[in-house]
PDB file of N, CA and C in Angstrom:
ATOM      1  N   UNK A   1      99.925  19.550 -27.677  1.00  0.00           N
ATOM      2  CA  UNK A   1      99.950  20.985 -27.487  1.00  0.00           C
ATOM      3  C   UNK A   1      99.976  21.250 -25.977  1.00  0.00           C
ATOM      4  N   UNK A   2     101.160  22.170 -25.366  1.00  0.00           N
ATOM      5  CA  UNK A   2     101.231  22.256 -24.075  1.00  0.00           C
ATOM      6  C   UNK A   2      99.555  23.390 -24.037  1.00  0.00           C
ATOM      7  N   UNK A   3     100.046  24.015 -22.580  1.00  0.00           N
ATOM      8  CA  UNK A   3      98.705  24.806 -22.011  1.00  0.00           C
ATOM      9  C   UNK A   3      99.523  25.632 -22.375  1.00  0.00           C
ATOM     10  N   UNK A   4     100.751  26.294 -22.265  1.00  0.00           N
ATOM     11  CA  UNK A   4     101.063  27.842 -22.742  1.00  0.00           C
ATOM     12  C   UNK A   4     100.155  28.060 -24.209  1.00  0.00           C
ATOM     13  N   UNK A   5     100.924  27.012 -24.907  1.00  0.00           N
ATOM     14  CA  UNK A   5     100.496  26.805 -26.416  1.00  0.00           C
ATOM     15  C   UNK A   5      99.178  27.374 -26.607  1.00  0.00           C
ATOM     16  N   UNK A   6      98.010  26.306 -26.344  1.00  0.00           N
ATOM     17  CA  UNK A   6      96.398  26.696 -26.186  1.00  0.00           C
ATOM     18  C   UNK A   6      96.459  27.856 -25.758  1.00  0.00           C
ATOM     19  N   UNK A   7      96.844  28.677 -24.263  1.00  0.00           N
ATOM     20  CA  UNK A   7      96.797  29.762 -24.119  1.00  0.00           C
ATOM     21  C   UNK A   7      96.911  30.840 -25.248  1.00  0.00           C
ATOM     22  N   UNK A   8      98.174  30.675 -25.887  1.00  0.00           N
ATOM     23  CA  UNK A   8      98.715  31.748 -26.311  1.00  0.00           C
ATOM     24  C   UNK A   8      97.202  31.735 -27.934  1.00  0.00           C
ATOM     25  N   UNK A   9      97.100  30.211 -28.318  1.00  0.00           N
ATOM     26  CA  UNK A   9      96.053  30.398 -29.508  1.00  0.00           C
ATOM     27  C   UNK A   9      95.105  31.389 -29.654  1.00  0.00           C
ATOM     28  N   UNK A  10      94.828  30.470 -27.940  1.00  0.00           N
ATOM     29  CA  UNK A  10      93.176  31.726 -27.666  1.00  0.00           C
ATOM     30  C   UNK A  10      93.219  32.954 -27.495  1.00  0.00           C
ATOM     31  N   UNK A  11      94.386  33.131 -27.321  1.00  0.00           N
ATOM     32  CA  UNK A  11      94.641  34.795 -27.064  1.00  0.00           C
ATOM     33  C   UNK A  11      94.585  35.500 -28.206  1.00  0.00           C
ATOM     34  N   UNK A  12      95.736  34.657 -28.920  1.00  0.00           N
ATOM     35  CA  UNK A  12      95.103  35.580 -30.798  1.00  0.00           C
ATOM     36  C   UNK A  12      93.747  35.350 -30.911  1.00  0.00           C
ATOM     37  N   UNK A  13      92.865  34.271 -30.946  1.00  0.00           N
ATOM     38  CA  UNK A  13      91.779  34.637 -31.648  1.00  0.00           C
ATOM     39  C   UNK A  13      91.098  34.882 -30.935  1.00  0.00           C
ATOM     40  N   UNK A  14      90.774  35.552 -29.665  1.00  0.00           N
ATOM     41  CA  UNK A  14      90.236  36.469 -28.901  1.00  0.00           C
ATOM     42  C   UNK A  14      90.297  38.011 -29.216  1.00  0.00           C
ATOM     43  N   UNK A  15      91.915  38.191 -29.890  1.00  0.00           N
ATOM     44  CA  UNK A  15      92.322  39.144 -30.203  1.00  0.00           C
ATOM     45  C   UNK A  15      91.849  39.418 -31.647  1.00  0.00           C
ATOM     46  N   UNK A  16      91.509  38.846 -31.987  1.00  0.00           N
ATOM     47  CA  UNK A  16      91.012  38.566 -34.230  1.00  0.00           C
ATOM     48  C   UNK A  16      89.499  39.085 -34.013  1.00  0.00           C
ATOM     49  N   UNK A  17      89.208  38.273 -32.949  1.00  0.00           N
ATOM     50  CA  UNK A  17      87.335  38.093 -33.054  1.00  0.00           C
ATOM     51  C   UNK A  17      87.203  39.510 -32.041  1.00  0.00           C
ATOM     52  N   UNK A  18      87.924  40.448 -31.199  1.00  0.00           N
ATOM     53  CA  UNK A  18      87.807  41.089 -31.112  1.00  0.00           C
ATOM     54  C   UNK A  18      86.938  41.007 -29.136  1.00  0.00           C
ATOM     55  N   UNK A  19      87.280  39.893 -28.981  1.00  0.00           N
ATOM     56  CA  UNK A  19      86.422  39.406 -27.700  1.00  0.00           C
ATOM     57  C   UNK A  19      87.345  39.414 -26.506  1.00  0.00           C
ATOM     58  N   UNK A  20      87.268  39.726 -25.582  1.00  0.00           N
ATOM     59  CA  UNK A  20      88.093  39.668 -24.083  1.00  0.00           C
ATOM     60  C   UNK A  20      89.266  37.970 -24.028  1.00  0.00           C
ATOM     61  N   UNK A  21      90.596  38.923 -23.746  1.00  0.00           N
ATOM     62  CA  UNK A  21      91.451  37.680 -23.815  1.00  0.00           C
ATOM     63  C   UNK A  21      90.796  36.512 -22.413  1.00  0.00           C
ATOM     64  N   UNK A  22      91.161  35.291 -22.559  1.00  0.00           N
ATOM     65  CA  UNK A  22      91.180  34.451 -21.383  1.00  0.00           C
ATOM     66  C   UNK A  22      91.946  34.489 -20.371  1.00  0.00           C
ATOM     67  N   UNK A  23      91.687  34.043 -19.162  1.00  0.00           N
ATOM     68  CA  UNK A  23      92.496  33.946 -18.313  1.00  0.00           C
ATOM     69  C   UNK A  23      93.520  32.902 -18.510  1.00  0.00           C
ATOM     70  N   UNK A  24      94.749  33.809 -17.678  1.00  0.00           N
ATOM     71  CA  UNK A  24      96.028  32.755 -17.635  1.00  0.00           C
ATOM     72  C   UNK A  24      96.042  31.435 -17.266  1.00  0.00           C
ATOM     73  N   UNK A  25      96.324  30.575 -17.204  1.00  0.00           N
ATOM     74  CA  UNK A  25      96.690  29.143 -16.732  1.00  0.00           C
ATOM     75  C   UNK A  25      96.708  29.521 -15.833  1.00  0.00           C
ATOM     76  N   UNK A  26      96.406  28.972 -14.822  1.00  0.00           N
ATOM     77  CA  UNK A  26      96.060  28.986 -13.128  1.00  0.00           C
ATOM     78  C   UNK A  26      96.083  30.244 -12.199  1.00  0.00           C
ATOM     79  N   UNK A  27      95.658  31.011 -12.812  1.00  0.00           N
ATOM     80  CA  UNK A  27      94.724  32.058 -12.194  1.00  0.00           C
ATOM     81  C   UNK A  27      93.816  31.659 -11.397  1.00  0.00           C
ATOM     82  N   UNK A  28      93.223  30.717 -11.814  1.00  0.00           N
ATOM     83  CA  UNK A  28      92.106  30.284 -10.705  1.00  0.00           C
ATOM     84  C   UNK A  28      92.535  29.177  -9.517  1.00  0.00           C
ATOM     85  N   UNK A  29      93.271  28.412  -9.853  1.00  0.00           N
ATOM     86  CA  UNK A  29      93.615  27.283  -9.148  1.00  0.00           C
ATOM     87  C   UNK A  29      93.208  27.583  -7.702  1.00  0.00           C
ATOM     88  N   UNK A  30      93.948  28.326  -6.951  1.00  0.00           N
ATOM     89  CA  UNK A  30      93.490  28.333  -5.120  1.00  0.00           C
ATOM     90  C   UNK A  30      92.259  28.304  -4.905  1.00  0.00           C
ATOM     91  N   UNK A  31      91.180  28.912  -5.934  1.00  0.00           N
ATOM     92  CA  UNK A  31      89.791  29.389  -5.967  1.00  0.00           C
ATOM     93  C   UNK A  31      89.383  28.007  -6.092  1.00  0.00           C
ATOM     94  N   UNK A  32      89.723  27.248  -6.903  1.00  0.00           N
ATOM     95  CA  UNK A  32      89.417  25.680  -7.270  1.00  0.00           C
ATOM     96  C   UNK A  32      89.629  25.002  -5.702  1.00  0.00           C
ATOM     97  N   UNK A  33      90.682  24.830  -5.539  1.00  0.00           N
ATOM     98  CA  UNK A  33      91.199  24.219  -4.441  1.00  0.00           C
ATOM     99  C   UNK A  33      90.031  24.585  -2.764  1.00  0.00           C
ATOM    100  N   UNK A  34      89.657  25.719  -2.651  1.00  0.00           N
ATOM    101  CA  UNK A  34      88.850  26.121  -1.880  1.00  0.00           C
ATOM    102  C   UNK A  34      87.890  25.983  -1.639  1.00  0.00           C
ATOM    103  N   UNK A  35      87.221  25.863  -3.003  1.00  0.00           N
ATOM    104  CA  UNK A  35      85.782  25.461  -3.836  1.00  0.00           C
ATOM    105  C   UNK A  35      85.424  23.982  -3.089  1.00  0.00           C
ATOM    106  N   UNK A  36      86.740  23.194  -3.586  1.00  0.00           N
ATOM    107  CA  UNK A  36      86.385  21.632  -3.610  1.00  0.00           C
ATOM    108  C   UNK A  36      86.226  21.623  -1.737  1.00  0.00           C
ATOM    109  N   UNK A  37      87.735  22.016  -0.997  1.00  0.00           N
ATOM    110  CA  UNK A  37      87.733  21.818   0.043  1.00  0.00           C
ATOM    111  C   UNK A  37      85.981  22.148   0.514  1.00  0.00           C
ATOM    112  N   UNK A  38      85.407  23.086   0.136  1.00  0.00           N
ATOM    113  CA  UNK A  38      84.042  23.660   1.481  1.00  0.00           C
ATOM    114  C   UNK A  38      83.178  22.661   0.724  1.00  0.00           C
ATOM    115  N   UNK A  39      82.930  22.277  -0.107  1.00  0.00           N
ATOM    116  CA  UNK A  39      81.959  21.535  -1.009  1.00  0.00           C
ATOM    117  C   UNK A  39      82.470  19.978   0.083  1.00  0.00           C
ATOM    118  N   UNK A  40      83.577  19.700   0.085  1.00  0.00           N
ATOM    119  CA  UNK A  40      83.798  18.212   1.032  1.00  0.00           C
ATOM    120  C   UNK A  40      82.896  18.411   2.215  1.00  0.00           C
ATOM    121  N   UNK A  41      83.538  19.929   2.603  1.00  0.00           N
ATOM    122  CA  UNK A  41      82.666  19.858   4.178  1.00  0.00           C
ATOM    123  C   UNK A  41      81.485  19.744   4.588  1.00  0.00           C
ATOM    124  N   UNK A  42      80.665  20.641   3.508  1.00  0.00           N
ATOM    125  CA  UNK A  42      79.299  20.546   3.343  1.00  0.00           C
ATOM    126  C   UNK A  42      78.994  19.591   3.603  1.00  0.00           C
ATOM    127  N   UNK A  43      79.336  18.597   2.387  1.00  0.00           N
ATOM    128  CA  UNK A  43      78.820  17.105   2.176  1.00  0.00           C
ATOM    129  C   UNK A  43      79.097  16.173   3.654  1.00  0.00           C
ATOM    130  N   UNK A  44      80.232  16.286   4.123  1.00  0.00           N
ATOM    131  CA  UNK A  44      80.483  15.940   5.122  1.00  0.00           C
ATOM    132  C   UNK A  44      79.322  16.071   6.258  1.00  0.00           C
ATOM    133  N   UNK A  45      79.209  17.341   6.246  1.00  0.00           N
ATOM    134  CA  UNK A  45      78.055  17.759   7.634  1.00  0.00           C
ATOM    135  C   UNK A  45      76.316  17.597   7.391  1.00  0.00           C
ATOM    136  N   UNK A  46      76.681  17.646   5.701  1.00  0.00           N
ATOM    137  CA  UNK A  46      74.822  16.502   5.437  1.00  0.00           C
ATOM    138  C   UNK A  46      74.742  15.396   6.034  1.00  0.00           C
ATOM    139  N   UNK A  47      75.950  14.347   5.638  1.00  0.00           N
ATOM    140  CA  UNK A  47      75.676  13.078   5.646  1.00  0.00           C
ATOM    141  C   UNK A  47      75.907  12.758   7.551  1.00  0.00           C
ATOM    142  N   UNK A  48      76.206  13.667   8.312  1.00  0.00           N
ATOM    143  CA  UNK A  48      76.311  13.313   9.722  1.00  0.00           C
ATOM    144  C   UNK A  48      77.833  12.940  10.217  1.00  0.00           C
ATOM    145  N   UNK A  49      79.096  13.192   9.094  1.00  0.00           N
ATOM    146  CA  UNK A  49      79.907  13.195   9.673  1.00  0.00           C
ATOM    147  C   UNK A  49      80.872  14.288  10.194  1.00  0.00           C
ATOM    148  N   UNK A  50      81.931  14.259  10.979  1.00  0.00           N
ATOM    149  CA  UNK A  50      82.786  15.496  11.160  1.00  0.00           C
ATOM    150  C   UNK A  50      83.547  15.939  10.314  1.00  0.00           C
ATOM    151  N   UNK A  51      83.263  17.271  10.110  1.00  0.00           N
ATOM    152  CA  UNK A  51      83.712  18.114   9.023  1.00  0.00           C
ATOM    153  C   UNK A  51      85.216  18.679   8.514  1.00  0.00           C
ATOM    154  N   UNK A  52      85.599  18.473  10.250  1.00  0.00           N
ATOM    155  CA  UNK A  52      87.246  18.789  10.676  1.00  0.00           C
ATOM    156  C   UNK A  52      87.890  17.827  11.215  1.00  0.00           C
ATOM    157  N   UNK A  53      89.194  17.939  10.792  1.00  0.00           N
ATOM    158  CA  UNK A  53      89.942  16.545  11.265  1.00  0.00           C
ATOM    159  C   UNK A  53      89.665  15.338  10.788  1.00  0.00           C
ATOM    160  N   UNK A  54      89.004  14.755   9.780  1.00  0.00           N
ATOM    161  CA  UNK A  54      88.897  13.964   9.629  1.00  0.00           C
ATOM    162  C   UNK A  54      90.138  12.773   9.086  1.00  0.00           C
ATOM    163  N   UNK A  55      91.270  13.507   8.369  1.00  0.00           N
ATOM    164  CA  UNK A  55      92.482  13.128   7.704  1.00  0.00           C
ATOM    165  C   UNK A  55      93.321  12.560   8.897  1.00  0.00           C
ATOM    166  N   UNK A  56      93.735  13.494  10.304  1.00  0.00           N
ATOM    167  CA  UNK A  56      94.344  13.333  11.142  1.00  0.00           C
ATOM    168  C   UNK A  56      93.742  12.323  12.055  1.00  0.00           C
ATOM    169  N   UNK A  57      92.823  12.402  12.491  1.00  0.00           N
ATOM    170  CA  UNK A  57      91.925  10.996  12.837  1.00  0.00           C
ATOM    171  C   UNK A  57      92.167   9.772  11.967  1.00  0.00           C
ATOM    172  N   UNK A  58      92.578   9.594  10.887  1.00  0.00           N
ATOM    173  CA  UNK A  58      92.165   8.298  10.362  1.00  0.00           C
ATOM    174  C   UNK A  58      93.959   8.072  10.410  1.00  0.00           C
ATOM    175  N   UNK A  59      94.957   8.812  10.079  1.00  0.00           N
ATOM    176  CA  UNK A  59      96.321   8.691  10.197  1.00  0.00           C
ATOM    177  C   UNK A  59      96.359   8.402  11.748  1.00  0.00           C
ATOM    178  N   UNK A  60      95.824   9.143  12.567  1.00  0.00           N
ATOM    179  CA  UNK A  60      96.342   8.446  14.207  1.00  0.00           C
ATOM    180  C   UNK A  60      95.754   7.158  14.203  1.00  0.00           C
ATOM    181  N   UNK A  61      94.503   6.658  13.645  1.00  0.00           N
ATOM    182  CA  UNK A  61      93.992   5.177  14.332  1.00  0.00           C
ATOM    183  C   UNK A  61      94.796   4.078  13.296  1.00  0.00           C
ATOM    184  N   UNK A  62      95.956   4.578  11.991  1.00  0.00           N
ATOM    185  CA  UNK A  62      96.716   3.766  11.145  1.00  0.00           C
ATOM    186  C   UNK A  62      97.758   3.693  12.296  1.00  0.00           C
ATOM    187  N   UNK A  63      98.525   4.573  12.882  1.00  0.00           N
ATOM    188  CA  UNK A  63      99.723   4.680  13.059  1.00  0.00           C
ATOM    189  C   UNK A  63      99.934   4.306  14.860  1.00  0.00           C
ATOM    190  N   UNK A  64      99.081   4.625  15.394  1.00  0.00           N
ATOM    191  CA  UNK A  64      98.628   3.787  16.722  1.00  0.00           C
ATOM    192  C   UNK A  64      97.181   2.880  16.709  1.00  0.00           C
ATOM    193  N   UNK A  65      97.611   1.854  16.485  1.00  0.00           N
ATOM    194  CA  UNK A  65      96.327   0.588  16.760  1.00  0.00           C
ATOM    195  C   UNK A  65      96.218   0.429  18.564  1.00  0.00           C
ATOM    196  N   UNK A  66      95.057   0.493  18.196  1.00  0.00           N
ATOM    197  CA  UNK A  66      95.221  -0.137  19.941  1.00  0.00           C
ATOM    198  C   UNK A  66      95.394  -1.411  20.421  1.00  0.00           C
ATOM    199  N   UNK A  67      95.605  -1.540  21.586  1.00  0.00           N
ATOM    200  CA  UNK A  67      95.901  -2.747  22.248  1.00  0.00           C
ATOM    201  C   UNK A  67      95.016  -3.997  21.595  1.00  0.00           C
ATOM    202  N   UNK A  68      95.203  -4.895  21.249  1.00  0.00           N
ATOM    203  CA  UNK A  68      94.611  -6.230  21.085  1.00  0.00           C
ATOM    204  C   UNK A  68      94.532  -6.682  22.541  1.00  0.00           C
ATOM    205  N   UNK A  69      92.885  -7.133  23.006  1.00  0.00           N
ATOM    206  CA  UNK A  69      93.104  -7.927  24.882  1.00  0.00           C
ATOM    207  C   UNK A  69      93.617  -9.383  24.496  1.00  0.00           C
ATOM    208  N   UNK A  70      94.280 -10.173  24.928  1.00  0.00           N
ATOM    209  CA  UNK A  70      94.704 -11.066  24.726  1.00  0.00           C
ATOM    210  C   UNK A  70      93.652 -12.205  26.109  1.00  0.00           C
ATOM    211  N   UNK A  71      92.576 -12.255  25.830  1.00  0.00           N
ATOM    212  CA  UNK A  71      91.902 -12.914  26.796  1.00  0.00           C
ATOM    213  C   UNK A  71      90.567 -13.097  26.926  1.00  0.00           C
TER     214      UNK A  71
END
């Protein structure tokens, strides 16, 4: 059963039982997405690390290694 499908179920029997339809399929999503992002940061700034940049920091120290001293 796709998600329209389920959607559309609950909607009739929201509509039968007389109770407030559900929300659409991803109505919420950005709210989700936002949620998780500040919840990382949080956690981030408990445990003592930096809250920002952390993605771009770890891609620059992949993509430039530094010098090996040869000596």
């Amino acid at each position: 059963m796709t998600i329209t499908q389920q959607y559309l179920l609950d909607t009739y029997r929201a509509r039968q039982l007389g109770e407030p339809a559900p929300p659409a399929p991803g109505t919420n999503d950005w709210q989700v997405v936002r949620e998780l992002r500040d919840l990382r940061q949080f956690s981030a700034v408990v445990a003592g690390r930096p809250a920002h940049g952390r993605i771009r920091r770890t891609l620059r120290r992949w993509l430039r290694p530094r010098a090996r001293s040869t000596g």
